[in-house]
Protein backbone atom coordinates (compact mmCIF):
# COMPACT_ATOMS: atom_id res chain seq x y z
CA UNK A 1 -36.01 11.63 14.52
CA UNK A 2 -34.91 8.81 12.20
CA UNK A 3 -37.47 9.24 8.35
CA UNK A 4 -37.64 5.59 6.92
CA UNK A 5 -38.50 5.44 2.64
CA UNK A 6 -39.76 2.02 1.29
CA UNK A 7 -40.99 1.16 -1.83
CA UNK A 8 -41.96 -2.55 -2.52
CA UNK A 9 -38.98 -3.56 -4.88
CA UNK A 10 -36.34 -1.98 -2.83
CA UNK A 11 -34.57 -1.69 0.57
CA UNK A 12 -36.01 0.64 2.96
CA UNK A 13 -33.23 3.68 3.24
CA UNK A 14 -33.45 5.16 6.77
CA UNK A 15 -32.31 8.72 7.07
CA UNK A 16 -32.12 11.59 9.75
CA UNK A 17 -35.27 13.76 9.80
CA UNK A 18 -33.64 17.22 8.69
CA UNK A 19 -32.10 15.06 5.92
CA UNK A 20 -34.99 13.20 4.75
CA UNK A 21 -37.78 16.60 5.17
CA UNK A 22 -35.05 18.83 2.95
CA UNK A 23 -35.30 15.56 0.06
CA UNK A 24 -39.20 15.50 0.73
CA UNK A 25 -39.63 19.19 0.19
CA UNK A 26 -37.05 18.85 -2.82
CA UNK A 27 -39.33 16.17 -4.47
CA UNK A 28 -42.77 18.68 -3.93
CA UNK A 29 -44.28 16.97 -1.49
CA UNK A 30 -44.96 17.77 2.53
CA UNK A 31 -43.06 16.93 4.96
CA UNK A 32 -45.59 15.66 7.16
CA UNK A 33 -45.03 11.92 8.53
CA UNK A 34 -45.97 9.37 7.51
CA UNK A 35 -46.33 10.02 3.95
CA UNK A 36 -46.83 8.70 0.53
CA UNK A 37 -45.82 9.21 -3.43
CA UNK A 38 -48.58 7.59 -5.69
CA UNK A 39 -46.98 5.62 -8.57
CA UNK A 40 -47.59 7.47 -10.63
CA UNK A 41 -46.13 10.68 -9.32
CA UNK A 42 -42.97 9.58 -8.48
CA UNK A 43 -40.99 9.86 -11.57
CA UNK A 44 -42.16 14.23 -11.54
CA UNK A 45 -40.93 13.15 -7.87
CA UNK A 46 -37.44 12.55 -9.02
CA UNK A 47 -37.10 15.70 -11.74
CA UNK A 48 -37.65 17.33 -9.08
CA UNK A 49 -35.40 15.98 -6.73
CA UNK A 50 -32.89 16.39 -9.34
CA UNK A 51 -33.68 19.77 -10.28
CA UNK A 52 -33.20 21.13 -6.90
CA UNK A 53 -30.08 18.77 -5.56
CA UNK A 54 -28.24 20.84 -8.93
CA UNK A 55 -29.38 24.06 -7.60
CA UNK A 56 -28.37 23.21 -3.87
CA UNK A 57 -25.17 22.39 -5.64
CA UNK A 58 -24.46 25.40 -7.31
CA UNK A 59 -25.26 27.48 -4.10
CA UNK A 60 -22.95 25.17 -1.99
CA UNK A 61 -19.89 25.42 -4.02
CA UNK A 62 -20.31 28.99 -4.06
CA UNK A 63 -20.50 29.38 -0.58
CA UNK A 64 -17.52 27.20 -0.10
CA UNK A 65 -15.61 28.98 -2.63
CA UNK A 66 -16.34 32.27 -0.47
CA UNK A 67 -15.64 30.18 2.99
CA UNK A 68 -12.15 29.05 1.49
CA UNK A 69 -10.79 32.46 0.84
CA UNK A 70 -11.99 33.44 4.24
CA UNK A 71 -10.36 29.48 5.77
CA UNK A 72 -7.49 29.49 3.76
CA UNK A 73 -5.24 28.69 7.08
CA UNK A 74 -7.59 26.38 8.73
CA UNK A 75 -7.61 22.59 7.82
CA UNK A 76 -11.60 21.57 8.35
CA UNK A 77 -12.87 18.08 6.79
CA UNK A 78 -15.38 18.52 3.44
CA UNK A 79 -18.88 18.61 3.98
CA UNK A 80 -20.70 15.71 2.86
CA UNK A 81 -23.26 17.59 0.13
CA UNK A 82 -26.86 17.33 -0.15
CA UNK A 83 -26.26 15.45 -3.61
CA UNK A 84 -24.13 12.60 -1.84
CA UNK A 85 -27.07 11.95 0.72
CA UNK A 86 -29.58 11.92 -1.66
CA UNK A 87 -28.15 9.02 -3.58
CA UNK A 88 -30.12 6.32 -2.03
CA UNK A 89 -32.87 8.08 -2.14
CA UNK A 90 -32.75 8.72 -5.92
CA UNK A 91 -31.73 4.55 -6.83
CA UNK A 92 -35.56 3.72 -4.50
CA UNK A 93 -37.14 6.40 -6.40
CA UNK A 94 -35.68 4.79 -9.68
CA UNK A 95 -36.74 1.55 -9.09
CA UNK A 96 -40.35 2.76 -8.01
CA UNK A 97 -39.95 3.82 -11.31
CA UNK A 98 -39.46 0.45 -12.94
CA UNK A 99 -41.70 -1.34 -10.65
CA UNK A 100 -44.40 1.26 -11.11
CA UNK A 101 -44.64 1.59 -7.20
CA UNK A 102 -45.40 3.67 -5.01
CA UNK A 103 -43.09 5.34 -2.57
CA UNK A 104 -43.68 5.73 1.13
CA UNK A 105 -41.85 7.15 4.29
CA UNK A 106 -42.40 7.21 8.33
């Protein structure tokens, strides 16, 4: 399942549906789709968003600094982090922002 955010002063960003339901629940909302952000909820939208990509943050590079003393041998390839998909996501919400828009996503 492919989650599609629009807002009307930005590109839509398409992202996978695990992605996109882990940002939704980040931001407070449900994950239900289609669904909305009123204007004038999205900037608590964001905070949030922001709040919770720090914590997932902090949890990841723990766990990675655990997995790396376990991996020490193996090569593997870094994981892209929550933080790095969540960028597009966080430059629509900030220009909802200075639109005063609304957000949407189906």
């Amino acid at each position: 399942m492919l989650v599609t955010f629009s807002s009307k002063d930005h590109g839509n960003i398409t992202m996978f549906g695990d992605m996109a339901q882990s940002l939704i629940t980040m931001m407070g909302f449900t994950t239900k789709v289609p669904g909305a952000i009123r204007a004038e909820d999205v900037a608590r939208a964001l905070v949030n968003l922001e709040k919770n990509i720090e914590l997932a943050q902090q949890q990841q590079i723990s766990h990675q600094d655990k997995q790396q003393a376990i991996d020490d041998e193996d090569e593997k390839e870094p994981e892209i982090g929550i933080a790095v998909r969540a960028v597009p996501l966080i430059d629509l919400l900030k220009s909802a922002i200075a639109a005063k828009s609304y957000v949407m996503w189906e």
